[in-house]
PDB file of N, CA and C in Angstrom:
ATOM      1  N   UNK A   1     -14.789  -6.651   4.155  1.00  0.00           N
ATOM      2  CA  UNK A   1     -13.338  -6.506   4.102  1.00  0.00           C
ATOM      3  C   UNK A   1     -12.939  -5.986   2.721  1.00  0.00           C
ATOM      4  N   UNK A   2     -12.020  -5.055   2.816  1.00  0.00           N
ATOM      5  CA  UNK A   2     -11.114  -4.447   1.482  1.00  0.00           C
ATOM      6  C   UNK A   2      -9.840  -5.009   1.438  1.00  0.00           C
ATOM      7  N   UNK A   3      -9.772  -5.089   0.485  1.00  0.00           N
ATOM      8  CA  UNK A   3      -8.015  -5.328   0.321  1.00  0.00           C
ATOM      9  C   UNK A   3      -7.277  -3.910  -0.300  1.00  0.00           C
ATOM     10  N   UNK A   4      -6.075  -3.781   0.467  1.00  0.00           N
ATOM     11  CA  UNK A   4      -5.048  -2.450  -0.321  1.00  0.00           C
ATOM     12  C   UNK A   4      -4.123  -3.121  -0.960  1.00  0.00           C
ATOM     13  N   UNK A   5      -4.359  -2.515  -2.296  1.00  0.00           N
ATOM     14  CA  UNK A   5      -3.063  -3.242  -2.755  1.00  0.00           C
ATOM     15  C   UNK A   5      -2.420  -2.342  -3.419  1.00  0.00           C
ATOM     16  N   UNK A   6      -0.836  -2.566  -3.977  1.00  0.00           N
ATOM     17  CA  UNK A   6      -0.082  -1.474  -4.778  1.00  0.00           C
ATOM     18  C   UNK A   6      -0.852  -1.322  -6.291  1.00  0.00           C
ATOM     19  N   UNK A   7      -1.456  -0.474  -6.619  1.00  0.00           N
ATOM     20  CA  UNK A   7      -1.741  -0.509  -8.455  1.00  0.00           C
ATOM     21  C   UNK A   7      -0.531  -0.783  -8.977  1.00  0.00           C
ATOM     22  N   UNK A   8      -1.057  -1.476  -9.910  1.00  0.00           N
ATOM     23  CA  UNK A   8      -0.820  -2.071 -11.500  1.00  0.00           C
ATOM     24  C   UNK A   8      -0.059  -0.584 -12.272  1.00  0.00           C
ATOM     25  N   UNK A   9      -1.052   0.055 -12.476  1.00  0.00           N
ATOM     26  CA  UNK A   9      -0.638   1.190 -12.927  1.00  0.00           C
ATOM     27  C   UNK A   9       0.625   2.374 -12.533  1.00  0.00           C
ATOM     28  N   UNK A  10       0.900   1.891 -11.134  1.00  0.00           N
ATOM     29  CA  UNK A  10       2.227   2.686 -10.691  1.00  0.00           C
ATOM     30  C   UNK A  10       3.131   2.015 -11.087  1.00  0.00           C
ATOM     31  N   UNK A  11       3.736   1.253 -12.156  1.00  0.00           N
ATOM     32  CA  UNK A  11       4.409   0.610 -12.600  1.00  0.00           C
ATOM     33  C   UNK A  11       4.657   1.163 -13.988  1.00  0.00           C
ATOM     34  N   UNK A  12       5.193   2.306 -14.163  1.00  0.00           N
ATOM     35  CA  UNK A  12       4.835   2.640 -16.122  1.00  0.00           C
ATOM     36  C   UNK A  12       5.270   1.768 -17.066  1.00  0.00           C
ATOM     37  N   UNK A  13       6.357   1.168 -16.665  1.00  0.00           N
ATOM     38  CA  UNK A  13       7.138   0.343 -17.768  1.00  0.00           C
ATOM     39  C   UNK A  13       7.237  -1.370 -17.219  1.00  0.00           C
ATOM     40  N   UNK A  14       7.547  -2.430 -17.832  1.00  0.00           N
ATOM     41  CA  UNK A  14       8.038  -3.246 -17.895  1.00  0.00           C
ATOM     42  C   UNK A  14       9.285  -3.325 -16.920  1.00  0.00           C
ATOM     43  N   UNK A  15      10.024  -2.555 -17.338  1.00  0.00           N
ATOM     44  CA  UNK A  15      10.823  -1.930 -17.213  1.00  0.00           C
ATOM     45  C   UNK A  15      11.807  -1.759 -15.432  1.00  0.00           C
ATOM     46  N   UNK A  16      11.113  -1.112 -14.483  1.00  0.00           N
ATOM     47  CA  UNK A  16      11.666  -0.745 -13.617  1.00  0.00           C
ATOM     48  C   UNK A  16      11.231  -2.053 -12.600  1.00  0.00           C
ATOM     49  N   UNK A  17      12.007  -2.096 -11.821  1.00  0.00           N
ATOM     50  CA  UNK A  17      12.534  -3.105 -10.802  1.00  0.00           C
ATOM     51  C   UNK A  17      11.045  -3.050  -9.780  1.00  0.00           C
ATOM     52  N   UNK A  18      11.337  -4.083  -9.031  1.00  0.00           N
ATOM     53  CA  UNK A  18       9.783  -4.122  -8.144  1.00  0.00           C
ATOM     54  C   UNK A  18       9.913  -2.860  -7.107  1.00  0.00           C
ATOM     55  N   UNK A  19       9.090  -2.489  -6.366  1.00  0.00           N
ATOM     56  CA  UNK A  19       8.521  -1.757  -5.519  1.00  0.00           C
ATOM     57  C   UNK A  19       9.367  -2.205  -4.313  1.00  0.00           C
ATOM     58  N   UNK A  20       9.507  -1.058  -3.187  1.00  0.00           N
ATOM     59  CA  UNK A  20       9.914  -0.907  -1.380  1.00  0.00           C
ATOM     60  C   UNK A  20       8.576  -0.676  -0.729  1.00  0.00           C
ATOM     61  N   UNK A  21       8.123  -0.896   0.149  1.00  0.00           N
ATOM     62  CA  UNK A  21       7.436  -0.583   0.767  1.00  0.00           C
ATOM     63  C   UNK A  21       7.863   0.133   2.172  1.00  0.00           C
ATOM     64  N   UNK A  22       7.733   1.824   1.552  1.00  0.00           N
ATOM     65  CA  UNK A  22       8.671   2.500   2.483  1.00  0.00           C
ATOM     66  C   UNK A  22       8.105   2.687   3.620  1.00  0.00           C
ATOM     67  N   UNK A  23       7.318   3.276   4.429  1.00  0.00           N
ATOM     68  CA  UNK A  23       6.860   2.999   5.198  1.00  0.00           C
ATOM     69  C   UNK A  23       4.974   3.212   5.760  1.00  0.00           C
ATOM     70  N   UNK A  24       4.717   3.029   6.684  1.00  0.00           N
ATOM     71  CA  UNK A  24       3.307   2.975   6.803  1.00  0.00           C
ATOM     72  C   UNK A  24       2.886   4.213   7.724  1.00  0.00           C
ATOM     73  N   UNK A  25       1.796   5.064   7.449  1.00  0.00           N
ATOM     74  CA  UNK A  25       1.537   6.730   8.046  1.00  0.00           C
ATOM     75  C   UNK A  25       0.711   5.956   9.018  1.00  0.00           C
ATOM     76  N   UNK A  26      -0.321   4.644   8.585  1.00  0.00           N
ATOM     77  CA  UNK A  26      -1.083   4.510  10.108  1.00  0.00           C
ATOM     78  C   UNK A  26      -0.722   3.252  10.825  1.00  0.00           C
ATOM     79  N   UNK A  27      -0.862   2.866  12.047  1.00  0.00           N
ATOM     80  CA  UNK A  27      -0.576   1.769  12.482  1.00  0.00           C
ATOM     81  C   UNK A  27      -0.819   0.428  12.481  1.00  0.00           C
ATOM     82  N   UNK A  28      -0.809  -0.695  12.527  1.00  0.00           N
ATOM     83  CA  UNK A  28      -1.783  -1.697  12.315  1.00  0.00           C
ATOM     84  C   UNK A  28      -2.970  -1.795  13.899  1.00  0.00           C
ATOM     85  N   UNK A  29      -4.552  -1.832  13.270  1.00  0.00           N
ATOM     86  CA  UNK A  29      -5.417  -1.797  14.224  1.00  0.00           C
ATOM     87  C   UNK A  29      -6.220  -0.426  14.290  1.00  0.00           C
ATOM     88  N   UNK A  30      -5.473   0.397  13.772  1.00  0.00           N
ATOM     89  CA  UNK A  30      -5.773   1.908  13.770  1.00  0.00           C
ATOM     90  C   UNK A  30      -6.965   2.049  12.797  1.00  0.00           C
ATOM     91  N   UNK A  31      -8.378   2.508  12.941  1.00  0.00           N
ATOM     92  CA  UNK A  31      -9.415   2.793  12.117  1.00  0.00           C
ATOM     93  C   UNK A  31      -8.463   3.724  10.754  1.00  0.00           C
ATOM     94  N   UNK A  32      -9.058   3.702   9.360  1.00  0.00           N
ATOM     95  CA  UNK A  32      -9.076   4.248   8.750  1.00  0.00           C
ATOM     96  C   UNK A  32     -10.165   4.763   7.810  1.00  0.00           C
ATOM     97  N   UNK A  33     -10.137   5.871   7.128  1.00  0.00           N
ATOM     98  CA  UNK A  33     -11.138   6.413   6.249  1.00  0.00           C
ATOM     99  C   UNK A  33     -10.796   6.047   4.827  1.00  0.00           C
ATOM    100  N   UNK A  34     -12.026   6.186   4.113  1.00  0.00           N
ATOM    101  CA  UNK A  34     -11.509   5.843   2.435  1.00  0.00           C
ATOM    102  C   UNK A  34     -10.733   6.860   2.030  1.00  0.00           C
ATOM    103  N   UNK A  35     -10.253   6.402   1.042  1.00  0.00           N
ATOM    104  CA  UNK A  35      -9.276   7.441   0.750  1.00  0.00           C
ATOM    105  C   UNK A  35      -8.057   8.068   1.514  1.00  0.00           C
ATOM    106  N   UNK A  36      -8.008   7.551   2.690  1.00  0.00           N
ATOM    107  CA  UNK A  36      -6.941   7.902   3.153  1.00  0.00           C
ATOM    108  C   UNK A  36      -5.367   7.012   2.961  1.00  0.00           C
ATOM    109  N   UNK A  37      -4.554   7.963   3.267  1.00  0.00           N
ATOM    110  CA  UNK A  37      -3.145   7.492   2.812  1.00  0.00           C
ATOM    111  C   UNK A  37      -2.653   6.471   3.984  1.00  0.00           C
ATOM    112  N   UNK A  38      -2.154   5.874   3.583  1.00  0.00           N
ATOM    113  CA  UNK A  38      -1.852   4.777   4.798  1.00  0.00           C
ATOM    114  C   UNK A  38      -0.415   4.234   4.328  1.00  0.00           C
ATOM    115  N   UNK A  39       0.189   4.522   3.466  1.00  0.00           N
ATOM    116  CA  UNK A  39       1.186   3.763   3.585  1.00  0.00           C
ATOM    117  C   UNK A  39       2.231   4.631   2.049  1.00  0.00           C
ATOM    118  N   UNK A  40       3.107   4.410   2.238  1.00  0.00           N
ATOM    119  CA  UNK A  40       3.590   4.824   0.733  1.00  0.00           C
ATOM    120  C   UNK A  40       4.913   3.502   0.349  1.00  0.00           C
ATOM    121  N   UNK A  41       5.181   3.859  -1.023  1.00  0.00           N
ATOM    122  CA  UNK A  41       5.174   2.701  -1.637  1.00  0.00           C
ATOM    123  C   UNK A  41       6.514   3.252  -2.344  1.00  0.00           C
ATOM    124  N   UNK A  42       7.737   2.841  -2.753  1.00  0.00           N
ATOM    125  CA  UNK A  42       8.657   3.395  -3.495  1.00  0.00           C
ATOM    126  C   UNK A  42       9.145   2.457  -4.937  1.00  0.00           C
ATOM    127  N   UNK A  43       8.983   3.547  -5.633  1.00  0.00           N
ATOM    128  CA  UNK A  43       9.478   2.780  -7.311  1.00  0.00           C
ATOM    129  C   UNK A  43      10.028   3.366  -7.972  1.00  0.00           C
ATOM    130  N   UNK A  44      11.272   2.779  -8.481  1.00  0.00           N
ATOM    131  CA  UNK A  44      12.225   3.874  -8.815  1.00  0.00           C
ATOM    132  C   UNK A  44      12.534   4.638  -8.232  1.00  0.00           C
ATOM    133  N   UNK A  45      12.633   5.791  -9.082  1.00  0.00           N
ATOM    134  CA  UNK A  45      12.903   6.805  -8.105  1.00  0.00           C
ATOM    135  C   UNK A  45      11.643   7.787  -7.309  1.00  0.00           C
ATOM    136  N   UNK A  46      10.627   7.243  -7.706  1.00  0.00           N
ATOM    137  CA  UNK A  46       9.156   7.406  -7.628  1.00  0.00           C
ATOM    138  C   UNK A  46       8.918   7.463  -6.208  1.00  0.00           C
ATOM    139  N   UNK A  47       8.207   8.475  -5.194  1.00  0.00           N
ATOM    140  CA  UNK A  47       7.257   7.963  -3.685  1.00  0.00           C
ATOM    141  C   UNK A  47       5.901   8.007  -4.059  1.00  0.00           C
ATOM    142  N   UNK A  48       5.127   6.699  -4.074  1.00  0.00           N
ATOM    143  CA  UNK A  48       3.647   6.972  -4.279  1.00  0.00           C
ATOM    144  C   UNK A  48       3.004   6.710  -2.760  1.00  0.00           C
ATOM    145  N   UNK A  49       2.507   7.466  -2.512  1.00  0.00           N
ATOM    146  CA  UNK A  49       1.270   7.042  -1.600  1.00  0.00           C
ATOM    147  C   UNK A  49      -0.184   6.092  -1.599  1.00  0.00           C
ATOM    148  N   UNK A  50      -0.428   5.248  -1.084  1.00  0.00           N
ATOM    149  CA  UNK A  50      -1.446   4.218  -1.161  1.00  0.00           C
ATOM    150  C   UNK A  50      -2.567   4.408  -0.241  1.00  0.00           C
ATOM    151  N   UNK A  51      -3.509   4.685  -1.236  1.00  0.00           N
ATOM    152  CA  UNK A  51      -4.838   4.558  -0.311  1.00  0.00           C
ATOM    153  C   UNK A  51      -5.706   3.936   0.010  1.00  0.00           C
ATOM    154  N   UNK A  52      -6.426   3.768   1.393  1.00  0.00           N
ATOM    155  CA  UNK A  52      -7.453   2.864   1.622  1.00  0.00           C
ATOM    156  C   UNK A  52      -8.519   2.802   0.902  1.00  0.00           C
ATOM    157  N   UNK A  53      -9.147   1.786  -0.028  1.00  0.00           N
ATOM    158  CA  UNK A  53      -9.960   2.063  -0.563  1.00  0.00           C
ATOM    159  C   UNK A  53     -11.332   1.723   0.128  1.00  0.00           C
ATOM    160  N   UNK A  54     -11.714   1.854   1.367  1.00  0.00           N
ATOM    161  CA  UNK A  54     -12.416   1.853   2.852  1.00  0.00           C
ATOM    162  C   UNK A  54     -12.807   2.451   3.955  1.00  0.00           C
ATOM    163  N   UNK A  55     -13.588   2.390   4.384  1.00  0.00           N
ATOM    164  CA  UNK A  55     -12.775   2.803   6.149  1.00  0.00           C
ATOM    165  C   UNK A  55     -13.177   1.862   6.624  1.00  0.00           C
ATOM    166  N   UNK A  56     -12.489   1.153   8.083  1.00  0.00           N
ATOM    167  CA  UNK A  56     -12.406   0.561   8.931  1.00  0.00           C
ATOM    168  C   UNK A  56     -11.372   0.274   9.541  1.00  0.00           C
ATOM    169  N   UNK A  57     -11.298  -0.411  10.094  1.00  0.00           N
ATOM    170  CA  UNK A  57      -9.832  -1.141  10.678  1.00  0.00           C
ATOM    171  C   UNK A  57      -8.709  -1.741   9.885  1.00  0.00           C
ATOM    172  N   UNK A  58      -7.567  -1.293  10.027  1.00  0.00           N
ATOM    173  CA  UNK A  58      -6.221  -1.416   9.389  1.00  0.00           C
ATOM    174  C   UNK A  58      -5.992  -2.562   9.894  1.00  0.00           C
ATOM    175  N   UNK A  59      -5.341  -3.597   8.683  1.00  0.00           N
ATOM    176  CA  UNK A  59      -5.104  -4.855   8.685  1.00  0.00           C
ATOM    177  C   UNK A  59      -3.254  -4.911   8.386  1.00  0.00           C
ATOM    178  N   UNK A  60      -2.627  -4.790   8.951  1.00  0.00           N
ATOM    179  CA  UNK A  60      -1.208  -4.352   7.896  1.00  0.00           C
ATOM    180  C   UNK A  60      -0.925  -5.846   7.981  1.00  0.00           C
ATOM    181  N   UNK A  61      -0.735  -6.346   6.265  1.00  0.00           N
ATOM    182  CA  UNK A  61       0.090  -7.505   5.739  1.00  0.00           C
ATOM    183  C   UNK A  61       1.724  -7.892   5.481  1.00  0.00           C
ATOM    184  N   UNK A  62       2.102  -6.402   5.217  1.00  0.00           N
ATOM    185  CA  UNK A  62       3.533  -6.363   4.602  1.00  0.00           C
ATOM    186  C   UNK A  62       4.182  -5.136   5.708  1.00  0.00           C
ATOM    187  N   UNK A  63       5.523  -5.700   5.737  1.00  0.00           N
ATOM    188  CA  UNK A  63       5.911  -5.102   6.635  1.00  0.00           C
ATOM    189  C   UNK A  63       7.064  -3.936   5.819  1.00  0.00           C
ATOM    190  N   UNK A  64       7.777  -3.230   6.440  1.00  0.00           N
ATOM    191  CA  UNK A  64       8.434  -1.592   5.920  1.00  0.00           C
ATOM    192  C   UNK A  64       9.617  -2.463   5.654  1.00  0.00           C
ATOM    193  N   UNK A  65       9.966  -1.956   4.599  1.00  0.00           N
ATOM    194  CA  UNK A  65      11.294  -2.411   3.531  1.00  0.00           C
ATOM    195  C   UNK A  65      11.002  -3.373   2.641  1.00  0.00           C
ATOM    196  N   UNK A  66       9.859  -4.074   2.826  1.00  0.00           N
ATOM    197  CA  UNK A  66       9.249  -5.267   1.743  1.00  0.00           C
ATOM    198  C   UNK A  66       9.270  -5.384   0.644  1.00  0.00           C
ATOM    199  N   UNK A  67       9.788  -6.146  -0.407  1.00  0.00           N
ATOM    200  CA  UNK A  67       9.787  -5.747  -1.570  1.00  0.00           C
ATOM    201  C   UNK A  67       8.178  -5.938  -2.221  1.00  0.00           C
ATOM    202  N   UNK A  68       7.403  -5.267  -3.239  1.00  0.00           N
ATOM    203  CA  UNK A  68       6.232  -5.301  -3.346  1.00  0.00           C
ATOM    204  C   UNK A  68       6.028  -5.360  -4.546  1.00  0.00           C
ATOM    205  N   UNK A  69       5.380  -5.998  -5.586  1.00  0.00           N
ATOM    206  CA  UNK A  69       5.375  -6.531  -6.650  1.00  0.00           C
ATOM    207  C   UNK A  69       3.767  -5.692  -7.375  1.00  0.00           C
ATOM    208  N   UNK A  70       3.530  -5.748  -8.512  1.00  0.00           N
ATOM    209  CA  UNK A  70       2.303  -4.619  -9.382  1.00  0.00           C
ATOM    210  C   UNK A  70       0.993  -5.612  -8.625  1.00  0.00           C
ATOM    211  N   UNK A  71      -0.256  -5.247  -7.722  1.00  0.00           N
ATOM    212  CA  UNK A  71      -0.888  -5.594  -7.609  1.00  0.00           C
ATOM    213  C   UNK A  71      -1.145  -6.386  -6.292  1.00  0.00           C
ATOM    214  N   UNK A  72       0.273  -6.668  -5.484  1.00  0.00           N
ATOM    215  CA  UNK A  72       0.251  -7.195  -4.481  1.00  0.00           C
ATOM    216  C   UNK A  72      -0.282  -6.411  -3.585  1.00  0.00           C
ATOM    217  N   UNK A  73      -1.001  -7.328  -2.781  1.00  0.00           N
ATOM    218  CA  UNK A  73      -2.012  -6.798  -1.275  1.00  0.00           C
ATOM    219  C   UNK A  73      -0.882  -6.402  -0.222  1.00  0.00           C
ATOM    220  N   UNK A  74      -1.195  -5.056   0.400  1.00  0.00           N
ATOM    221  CA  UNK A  74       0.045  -5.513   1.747  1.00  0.00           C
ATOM    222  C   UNK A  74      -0.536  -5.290   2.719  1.00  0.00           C
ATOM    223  N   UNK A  75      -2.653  -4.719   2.642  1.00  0.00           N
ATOM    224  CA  UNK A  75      -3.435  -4.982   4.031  1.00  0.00           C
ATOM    225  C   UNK A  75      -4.427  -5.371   3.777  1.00  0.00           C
ATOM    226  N   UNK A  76      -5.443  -5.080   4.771  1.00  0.00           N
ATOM    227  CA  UNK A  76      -6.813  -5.210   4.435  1.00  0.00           C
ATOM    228  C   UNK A  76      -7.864  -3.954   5.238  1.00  0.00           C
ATOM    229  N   UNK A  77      -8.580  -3.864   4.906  1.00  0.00           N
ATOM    230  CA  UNK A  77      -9.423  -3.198   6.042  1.00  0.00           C
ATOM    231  C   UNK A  77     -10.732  -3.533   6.456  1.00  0.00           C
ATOM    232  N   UNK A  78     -11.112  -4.101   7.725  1.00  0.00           N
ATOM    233  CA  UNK A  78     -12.227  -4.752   8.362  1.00  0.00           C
ATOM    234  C   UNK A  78     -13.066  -3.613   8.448  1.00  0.00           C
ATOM    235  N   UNK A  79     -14.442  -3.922   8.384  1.00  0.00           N
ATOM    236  CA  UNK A  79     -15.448  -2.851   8.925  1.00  0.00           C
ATOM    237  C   UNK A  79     -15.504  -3.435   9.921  1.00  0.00           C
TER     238      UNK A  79
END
C-alpha cells in the first residue's frame, strides 16, 4: 500500500490558507499507474495536480471540496 498525500512543498509560504481539494480525474476503485494524476489540489490561487506515487487500486480518502492541510493523505493505493 501507498499513501497520496498533498506535498509539504506546495505550500511556499507560511503564509497562504490551507488547500481545496478540487476535484478527483480517477474514480475510487479505479486501477492507477505511478505517476499518474489522480486528483488536483487548489492553493491559493494555485491548481496543482497530485500524483500516484504507485500503481494499483485507488483508495479515495477525502472527498471534493475538502479542506486539505501540507502533508495530509487523501488516498491510498492497494496493489
Amino acid at each position: 500500500m501507498a499513501d497520496i498525500h498533498v506535498a509539504e512543498n506546495l505550500w511556499s509560504t507560511g503564509m497562504l490558507p490551507e488547500g481545496i481539494l478540487e476535484r478527483w480525474f480517477v474514480a475510487d476503485g479505479v486501477r492507477v499507474q505511478a505517476g499518474e494524476a489522480v486528483a488536483a489540489v487548489r492553493i491559493g490561487e494555485a491548481l496543482h495536480d497530485i500524483a500516484s506515487p504507485a500503481a494499483g487500486r485507488l483508495l479515495v480518502l477525502a472527498s471534493v471540496n475538502e479542506v486539505v492541510d501540507p502533508g495530509c493523505i487523501i488516498a491510498e493505493v492497494h496493489a
